[in-house]
N, C-alpha and C. Protein backbone atom coordinates (compact mmCIF):
# COMPACT_ATOMS: atom_id res chain seq x y z
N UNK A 1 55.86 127.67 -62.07
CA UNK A 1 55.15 126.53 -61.56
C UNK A 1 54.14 126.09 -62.62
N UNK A 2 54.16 124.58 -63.11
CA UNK A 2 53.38 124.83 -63.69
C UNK A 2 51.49 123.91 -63.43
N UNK A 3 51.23 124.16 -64.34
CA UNK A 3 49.44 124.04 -64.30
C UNK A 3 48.84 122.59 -63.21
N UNK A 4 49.66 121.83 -64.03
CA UNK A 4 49.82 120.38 -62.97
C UNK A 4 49.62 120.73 -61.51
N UNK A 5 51.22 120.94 -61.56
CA UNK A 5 51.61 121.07 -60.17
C UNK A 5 50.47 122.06 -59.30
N UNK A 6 49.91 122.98 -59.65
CA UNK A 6 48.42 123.91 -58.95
C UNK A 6 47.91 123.14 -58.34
N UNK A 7 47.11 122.45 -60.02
CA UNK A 7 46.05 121.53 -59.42
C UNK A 7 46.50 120.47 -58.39
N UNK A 8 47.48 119.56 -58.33
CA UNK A 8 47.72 119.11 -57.01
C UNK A 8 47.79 119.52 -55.56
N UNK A 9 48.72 120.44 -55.71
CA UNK A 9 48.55 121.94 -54.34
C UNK A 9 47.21 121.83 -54.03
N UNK A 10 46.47 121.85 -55.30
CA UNK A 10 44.86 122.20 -54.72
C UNK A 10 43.89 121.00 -54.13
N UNK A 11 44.22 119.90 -54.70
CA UNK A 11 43.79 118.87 -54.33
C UNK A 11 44.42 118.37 -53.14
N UNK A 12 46.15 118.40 -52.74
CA UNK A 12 46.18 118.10 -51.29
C UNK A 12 45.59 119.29 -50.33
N UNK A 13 45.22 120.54 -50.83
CA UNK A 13 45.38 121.29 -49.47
C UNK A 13 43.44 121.53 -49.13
N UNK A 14 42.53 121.40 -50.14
CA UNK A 14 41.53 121.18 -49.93
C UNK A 14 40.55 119.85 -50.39
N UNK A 15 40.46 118.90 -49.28
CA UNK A 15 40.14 117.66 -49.78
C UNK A 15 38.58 117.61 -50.30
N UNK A 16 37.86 118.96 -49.75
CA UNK A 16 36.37 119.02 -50.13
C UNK A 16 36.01 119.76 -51.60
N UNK A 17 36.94 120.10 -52.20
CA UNK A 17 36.63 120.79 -53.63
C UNK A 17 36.92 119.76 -54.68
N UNK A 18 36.41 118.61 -54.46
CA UNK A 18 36.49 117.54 -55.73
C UNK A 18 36.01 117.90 -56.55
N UNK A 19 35.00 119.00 -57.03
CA UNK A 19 34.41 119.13 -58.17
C UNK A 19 35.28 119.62 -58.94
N UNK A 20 36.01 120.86 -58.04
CA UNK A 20 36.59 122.17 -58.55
C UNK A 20 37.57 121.47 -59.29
N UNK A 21 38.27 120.73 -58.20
CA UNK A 21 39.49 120.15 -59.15
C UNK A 21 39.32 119.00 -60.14
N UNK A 22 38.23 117.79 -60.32
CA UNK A 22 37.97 117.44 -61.70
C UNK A 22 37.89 118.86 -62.67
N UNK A 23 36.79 119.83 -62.49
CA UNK A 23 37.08 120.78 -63.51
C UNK A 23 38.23 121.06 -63.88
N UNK A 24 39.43 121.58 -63.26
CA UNK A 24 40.27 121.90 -63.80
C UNK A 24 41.40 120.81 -64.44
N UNK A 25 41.03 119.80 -64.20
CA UNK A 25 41.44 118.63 -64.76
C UNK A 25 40.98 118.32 -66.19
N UNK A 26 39.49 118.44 -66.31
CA UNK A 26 39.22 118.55 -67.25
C UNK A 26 39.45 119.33 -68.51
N UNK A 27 39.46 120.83 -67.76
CA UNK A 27 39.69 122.03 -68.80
C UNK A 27 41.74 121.37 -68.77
N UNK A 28 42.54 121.20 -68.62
CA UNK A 28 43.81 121.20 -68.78
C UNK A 28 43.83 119.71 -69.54
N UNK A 29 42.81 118.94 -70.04
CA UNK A 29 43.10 117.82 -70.51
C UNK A 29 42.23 117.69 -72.02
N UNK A 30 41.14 119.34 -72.27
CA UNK A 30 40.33 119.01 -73.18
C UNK A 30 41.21 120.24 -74.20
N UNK A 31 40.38 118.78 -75.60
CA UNK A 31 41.06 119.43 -76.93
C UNK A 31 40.08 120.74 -77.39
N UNK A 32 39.17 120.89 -76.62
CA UNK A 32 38.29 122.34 -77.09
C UNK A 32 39.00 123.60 -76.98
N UNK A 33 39.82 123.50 -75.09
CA UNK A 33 40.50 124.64 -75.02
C UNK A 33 41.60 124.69 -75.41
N UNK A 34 42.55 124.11 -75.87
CA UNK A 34 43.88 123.96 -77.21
C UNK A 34 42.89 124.34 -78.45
N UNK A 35 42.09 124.21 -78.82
CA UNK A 35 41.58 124.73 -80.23
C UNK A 35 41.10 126.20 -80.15
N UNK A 36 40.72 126.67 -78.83
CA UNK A 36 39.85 127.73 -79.20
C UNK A 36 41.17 129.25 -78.29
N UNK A 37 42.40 129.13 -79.01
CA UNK A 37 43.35 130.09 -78.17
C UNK A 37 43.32 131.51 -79.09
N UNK A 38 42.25 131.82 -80.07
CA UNK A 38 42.27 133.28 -80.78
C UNK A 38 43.33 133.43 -81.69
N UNK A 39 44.28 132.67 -81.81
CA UNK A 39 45.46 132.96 -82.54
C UNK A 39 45.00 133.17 -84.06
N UNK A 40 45.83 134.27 -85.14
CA UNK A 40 45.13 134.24 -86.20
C UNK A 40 46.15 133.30 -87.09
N UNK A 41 45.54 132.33 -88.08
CA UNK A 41 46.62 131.81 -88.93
C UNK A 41 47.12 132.86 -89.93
N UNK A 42 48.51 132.33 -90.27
CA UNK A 42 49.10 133.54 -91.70
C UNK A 42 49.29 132.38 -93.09
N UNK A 43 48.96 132.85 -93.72
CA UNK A 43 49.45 132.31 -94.81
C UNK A 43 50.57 133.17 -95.76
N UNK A 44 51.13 131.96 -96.11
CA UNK A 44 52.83 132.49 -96.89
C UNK A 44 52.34 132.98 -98.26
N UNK A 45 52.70 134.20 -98.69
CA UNK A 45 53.02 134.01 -100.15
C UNK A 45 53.81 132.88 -101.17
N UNK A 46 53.56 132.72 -102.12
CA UNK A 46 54.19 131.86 -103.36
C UNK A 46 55.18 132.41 -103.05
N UNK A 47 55.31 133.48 -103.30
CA UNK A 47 56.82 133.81 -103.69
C UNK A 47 56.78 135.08 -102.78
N UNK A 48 58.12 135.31 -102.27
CA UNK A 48 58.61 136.49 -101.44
C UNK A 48 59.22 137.75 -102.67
N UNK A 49 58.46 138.45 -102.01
CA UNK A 49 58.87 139.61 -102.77
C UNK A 49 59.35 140.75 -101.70
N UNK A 50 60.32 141.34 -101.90
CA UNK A 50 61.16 142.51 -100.62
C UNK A 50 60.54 143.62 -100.63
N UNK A 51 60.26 143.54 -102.87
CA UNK A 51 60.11 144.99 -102.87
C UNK A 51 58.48 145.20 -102.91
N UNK A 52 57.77 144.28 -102.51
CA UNK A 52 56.04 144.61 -102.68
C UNK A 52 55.75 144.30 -104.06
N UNK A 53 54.18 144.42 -104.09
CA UNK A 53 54.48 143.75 -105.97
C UNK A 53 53.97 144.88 -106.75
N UNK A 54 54.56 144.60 -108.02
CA UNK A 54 54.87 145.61 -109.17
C UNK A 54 54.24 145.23 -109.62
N UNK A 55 53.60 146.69 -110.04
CA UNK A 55 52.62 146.64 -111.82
C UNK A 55 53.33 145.77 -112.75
N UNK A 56 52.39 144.99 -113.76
CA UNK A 56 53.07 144.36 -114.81
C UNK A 56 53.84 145.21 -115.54
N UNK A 57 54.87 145.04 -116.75
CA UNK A 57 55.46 145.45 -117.61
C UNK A 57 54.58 145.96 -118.71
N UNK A 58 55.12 147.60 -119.01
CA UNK A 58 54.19 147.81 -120.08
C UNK A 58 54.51 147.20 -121.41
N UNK A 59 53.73 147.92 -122.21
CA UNK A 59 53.47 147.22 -123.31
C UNK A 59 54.80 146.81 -124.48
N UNK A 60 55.09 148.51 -124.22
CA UNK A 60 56.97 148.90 -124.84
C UNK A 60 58.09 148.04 -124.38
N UNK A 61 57.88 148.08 -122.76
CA UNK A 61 58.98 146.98 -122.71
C UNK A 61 59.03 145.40 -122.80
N UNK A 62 57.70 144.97 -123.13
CA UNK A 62 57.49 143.30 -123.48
C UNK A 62 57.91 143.47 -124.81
N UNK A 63 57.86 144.09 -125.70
CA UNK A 63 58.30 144.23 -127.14
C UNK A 63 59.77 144.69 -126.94
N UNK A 64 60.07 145.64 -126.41
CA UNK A 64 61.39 145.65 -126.36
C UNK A 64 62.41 144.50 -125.72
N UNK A 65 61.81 143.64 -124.73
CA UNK A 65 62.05 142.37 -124.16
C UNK A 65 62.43 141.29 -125.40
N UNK A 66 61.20 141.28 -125.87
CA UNK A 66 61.09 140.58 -126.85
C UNK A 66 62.21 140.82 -128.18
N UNK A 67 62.55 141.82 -128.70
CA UNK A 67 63.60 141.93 -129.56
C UNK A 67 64.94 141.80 -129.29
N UNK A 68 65.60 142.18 -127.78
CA UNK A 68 66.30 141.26 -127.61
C UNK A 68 66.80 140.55 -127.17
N UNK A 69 65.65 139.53 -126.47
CA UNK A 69 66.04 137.96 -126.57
C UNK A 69 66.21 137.60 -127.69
N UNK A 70 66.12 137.90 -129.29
CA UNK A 70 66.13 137.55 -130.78
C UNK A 70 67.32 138.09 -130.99
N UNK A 71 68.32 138.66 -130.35
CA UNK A 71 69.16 139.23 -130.95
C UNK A 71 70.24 138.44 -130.42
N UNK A 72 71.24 138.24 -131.66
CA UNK A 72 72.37 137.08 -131.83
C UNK A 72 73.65 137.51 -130.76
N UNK A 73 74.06 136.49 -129.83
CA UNK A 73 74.82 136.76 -128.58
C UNK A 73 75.76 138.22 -128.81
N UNK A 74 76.52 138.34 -130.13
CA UNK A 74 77.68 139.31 -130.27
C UNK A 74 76.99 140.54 -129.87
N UNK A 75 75.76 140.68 -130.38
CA UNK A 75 75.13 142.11 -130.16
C UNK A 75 74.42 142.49 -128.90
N UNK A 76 74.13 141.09 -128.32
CA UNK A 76 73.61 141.61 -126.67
C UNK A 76 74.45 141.87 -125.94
N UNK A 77 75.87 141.63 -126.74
CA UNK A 77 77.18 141.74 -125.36
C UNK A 77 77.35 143.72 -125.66
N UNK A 78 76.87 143.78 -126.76
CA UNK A 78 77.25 145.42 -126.81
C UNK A 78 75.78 146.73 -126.12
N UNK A 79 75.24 145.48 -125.82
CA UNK A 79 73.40 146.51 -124.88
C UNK A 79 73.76 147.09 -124.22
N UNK A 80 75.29 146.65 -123.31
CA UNK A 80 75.23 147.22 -121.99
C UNK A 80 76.33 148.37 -121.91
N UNK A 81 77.06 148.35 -123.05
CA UNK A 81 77.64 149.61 -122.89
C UNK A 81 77.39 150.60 -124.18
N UNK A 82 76.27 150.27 -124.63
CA UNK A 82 75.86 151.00 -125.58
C UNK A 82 74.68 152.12 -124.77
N UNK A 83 73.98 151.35 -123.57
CA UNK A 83 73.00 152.06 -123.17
C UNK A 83 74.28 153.16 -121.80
N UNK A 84 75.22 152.18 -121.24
CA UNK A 84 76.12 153.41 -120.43
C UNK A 84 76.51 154.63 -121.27
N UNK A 85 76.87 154.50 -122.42
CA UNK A 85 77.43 156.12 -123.69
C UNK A 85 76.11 156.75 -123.31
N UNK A 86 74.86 156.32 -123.52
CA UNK A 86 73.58 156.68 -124.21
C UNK A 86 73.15 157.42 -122.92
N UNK A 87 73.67 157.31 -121.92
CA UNK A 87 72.77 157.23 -120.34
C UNK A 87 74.06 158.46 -119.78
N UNK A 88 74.63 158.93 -120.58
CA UNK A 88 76.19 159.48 -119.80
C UNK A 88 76.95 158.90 -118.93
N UNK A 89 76.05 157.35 -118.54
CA UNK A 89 77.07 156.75 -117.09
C UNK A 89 78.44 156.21 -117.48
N UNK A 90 78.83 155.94 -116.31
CA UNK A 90 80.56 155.29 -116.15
C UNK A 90 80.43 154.21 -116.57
N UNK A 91 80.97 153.55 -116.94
CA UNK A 91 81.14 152.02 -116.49
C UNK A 91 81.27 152.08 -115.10
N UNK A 92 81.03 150.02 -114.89
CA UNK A 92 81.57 150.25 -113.48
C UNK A 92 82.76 149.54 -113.55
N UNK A 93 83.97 150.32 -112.50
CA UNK A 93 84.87 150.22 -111.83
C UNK A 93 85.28 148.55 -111.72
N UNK A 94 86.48 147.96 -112.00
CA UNK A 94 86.35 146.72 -111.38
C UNK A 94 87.29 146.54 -110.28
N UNK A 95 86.54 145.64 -109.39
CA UNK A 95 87.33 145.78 -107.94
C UNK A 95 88.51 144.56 -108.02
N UNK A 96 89.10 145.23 -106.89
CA UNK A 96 90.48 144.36 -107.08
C UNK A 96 90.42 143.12 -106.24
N UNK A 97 90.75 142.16 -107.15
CA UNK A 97 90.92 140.63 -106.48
C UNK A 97 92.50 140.21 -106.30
N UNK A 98 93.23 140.87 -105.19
CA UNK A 98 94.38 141.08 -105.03
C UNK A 98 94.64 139.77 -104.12
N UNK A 99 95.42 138.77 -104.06
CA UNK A 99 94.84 137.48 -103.66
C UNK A 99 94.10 136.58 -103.32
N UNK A 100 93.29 136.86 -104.46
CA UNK A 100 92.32 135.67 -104.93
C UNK A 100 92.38 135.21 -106.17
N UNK A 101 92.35 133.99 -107.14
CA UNK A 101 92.37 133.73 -108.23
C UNK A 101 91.06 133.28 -108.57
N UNK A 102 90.62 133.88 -109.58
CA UNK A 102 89.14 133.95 -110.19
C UNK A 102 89.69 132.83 -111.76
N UNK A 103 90.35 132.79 -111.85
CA UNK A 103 90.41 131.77 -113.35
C UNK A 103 90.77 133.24 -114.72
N UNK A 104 90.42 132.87 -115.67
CA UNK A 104 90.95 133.83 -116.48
C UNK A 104 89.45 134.77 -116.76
N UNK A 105 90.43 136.03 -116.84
CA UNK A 105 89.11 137.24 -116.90
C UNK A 105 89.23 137.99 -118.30
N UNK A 106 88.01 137.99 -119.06
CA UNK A 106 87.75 138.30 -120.45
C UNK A 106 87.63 139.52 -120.55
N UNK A 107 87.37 140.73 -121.64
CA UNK A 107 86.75 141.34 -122.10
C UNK A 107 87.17 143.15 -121.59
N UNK A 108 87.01 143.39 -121.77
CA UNK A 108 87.91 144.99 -122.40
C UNK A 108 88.43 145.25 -121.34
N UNK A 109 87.64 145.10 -119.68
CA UNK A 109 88.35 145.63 -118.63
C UNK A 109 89.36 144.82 -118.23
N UNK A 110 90.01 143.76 -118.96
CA UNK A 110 90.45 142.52 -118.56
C UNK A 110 91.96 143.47 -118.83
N UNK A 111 92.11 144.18 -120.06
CA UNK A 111 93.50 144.62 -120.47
C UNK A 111 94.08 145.91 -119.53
N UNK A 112 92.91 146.49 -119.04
CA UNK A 112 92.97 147.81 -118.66
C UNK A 112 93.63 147.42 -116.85
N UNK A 113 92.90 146.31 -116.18
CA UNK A 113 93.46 145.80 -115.04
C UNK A 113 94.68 145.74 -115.56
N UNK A 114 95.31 144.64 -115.97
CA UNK A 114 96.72 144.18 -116.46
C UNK A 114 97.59 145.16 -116.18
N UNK A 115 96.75 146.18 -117.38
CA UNK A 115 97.99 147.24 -117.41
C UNK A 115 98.52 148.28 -115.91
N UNK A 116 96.97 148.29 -114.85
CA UNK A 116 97.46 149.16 -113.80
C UNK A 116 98.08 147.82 -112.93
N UNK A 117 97.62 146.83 -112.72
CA UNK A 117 98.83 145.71 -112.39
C UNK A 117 100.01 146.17 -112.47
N UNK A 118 100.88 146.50 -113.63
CA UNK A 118 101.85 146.09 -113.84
C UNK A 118 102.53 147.49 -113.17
N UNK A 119 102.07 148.64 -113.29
CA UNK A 119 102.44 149.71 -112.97
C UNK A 119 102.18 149.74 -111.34
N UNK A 120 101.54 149.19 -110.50
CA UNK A 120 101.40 149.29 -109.20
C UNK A 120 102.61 148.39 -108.74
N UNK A 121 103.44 149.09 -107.58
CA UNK A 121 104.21 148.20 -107.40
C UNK A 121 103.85 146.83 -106.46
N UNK A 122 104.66 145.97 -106.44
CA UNK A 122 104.35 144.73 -106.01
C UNK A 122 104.74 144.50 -104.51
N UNK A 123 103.98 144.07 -103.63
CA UNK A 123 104.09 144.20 -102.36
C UNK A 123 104.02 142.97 -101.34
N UNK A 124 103.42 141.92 -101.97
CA UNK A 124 103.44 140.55 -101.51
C UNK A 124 104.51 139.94 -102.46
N UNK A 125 105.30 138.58 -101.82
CA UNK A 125 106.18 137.87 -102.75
C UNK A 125 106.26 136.45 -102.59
N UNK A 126 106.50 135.52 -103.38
CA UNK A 126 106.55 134.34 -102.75
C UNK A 126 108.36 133.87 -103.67
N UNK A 127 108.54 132.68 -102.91
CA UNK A 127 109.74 132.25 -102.69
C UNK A 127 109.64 130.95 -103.48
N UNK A 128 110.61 130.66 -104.41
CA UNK A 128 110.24 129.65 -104.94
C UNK A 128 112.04 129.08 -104.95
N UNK A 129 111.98 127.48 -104.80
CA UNK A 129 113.20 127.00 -104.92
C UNK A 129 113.49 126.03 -106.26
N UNK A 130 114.15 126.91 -107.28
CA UNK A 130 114.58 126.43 -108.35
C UNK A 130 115.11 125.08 -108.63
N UNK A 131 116.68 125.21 -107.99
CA UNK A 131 117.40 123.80 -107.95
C UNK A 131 117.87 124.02 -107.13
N UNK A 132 118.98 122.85 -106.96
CA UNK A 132 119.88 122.52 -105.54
C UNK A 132 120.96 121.78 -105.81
N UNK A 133 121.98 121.84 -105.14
CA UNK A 133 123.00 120.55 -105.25
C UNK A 133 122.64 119.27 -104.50
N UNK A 134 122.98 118.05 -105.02
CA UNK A 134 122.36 116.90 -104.65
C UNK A 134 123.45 116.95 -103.19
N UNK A 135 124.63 117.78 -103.22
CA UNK A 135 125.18 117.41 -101.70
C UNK A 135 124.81 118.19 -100.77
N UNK A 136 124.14 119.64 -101.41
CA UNK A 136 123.93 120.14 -100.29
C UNK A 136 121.85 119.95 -99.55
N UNK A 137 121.77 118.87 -100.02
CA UNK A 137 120.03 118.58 -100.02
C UNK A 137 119.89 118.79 -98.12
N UNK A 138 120.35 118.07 -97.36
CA UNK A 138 120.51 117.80 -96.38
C UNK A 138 120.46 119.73 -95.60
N UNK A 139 121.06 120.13 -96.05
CA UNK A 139 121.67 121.36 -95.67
C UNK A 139 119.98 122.43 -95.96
N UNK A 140 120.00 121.86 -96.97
CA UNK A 140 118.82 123.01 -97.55
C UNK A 140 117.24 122.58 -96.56
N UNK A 141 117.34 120.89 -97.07
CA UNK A 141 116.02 120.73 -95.53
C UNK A 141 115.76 121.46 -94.48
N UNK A 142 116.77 121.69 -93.42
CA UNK A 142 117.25 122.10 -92.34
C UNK A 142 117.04 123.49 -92.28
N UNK A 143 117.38 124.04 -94.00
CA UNK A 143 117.21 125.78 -93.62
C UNK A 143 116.15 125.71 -93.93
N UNK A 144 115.26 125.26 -94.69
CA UNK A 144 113.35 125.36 -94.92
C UNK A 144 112.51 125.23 -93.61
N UNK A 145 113.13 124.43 -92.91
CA UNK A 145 112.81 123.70 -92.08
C UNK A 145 112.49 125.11 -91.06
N UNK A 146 113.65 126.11 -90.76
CA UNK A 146 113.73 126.70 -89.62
C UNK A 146 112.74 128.16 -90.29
N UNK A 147 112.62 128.40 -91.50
CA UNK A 147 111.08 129.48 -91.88
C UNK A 147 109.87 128.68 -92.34
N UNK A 148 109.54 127.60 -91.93
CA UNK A 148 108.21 127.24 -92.12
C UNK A 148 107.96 125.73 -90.73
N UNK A 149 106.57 125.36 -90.96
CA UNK A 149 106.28 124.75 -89.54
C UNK A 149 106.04 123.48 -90.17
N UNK A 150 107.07 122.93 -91.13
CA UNK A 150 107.03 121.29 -91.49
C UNK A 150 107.79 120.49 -90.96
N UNK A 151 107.76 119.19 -90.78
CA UNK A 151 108.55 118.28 -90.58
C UNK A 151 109.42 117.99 -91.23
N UNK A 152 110.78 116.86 -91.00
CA UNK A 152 111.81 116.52 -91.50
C UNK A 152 111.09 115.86 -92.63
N UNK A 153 109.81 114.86 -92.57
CA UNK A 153 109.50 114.34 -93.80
C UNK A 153 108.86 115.37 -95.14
N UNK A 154 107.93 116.16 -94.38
CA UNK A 154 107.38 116.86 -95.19
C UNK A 154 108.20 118.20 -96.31
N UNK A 155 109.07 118.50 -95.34
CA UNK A 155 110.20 119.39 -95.85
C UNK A 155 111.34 118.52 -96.48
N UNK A 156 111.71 117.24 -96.64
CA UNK A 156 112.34 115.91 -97.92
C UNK A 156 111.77 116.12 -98.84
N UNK A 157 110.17 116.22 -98.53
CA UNK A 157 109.30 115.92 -99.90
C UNK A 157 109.17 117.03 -100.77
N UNK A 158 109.15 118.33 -100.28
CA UNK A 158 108.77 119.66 -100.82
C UNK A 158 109.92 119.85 -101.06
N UNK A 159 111.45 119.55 -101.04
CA UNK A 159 112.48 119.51 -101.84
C UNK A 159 113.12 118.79 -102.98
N UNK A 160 112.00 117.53 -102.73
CA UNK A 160 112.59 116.73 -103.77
C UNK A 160 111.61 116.88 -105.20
N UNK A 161 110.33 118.10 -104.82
CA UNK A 161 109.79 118.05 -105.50
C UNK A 161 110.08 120.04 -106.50
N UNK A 162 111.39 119.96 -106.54
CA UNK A 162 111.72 121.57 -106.92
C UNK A 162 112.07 121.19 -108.43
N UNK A 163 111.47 122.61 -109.07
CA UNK A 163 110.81 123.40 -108.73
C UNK A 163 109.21 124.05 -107.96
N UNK A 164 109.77 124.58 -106.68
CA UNK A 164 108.17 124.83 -106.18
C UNK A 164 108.75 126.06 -105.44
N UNK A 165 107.24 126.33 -104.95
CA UNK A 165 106.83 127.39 -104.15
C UNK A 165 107.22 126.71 -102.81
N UNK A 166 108.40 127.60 -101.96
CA UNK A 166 108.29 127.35 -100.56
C UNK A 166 107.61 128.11 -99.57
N UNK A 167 107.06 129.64 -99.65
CA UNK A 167 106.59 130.09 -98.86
C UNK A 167 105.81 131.45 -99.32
N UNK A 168 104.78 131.70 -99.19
CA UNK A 168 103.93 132.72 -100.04
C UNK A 168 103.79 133.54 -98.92
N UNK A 169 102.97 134.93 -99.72
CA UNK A 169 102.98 136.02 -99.14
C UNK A 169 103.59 136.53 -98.05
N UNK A 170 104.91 136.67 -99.15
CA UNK A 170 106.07 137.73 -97.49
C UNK A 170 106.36 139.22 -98.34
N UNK A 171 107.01 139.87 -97.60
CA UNK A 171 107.37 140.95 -98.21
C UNK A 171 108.57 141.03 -98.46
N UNK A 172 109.26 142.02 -99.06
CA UNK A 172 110.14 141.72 -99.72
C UNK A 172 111.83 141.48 -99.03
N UNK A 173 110.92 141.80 -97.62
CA UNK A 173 112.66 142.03 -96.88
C UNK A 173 112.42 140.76 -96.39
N UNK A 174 111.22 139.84 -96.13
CA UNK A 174 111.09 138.57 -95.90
C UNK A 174 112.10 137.70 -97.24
N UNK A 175 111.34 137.65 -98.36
CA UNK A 175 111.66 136.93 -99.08
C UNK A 175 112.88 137.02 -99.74
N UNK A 176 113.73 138.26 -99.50
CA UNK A 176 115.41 138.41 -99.61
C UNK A 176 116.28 137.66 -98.45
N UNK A 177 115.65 137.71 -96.99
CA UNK A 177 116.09 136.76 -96.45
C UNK A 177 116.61 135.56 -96.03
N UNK A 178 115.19 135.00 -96.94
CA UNK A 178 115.18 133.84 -97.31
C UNK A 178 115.74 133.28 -98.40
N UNK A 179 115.92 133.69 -99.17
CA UNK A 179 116.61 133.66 -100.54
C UNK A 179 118.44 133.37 -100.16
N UNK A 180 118.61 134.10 -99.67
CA UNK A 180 120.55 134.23 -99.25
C UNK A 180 120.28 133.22 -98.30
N UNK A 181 119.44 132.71 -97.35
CA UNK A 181 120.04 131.54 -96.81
C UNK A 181 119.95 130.43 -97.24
N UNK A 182 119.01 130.25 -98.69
CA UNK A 182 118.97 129.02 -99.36
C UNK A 182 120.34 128.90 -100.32
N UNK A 183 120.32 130.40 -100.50
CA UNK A 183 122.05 130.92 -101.19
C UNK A 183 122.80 129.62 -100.85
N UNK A 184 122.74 130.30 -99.22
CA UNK A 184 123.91 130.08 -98.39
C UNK A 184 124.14 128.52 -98.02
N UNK A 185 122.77 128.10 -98.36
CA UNK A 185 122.87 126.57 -98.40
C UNK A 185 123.35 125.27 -99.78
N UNK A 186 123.28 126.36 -100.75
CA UNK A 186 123.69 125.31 -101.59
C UNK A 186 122.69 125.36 -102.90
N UNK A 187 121.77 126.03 -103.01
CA UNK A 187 120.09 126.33 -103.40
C UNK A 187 119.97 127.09 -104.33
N UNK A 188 119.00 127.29 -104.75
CA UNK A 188 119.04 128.18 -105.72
C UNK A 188 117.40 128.65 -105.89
N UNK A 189 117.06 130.26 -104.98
CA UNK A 189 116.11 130.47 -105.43
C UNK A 189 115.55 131.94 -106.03
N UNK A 190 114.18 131.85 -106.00
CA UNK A 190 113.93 133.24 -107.10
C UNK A 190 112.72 133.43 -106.36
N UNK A 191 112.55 135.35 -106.74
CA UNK A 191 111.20 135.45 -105.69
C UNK A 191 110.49 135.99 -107.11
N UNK A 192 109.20 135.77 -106.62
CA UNK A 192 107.86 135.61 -107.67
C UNK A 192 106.74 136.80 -107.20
């Protein structure tokens, strides 16, 4: 219920406390008691810090800072595994971006992926449709048509545009499937 609504209650049910209820009219309408509610203000830091704040940098490492930012790109690329030998640590590990494409990846761990790539066997496949006979086009629509959720137009277009990808990540008893019935249609495809 709120404050209002009281003071009315109070004013119909006792018609002789006019004072009482201007007072409380008053106090529910003055900017003194909105100003004076104890609340404490906070003020924000500039800047958020998680970890609490840190002593400045000593003296060694502003000079060591300082030498190399001066040092020419080829040799800052070797800081970081010069200090892992120096430190006994590992490198770190790089994680696998197993369907995702990141663009092309540089630099020593770039060869070392590749190579366990190639040795892990392959477990996703995609389906790609090479060529076709121009008589059996009709035929081949129809079988695309019945492993994927396109239309008669959309499945014209994704044939007339081969070589392409018709259907990604299947496995391999998927994408042999599919393969012999494009066979079987007239088609010609290859899994990737």
């Amino acid at each position: 219920m709120s404050l209002c609504t009281v003071a009315r209650r109070l004013c119909l049910s006792r018609p002789s406390s006019g004072n009482r209820i201007s007072a409380v009219w008053a106090h529910l309408y003055s900017t003194e008691a909105a100003k004076d509610t104890g609340a404490k203000k906070y003020k924000y830091p500039d800047v958020y810090d998680p970890y609490g704040p840190m002593p400045p940098p000593s003296e060694k490492v502003v000079d060591l800072a300082d030498r190399i930012a001066a040092l020419p790109p080829e040799e800052i690329k070797q800081i970081a595994p010069a200090l892992l030998f120096r430190l006994n640590q590992e490198p770190p590990q790089a994680i696998s971006g197993q369907g995702f494409s990141f663009g092309s990846q540089g630099g020593s761990g770039a060869g070392a992926a590749k190579a366990e790539e190639k040795k892990a066997e392959k477990t996703v496949f995609d389906v790609k449709l090479e060529k076709f006979d121009a008589a059996a086009k009709i035929k081949i629509i129809k079988e695309i048509r019945t492993f994927t959720d396109l239309g008669l137009k959309e499945a014209k277009e994704l044939v007339e545009k081969a070589p392409v990808i018709l259907k990604q990540s299947l496995t391999k008893e998927e994408a042999e499937a599919i393969i012999t019935k494009i066979k079987t249609a007239g088609g010609v495809a290859v899994m990737e």
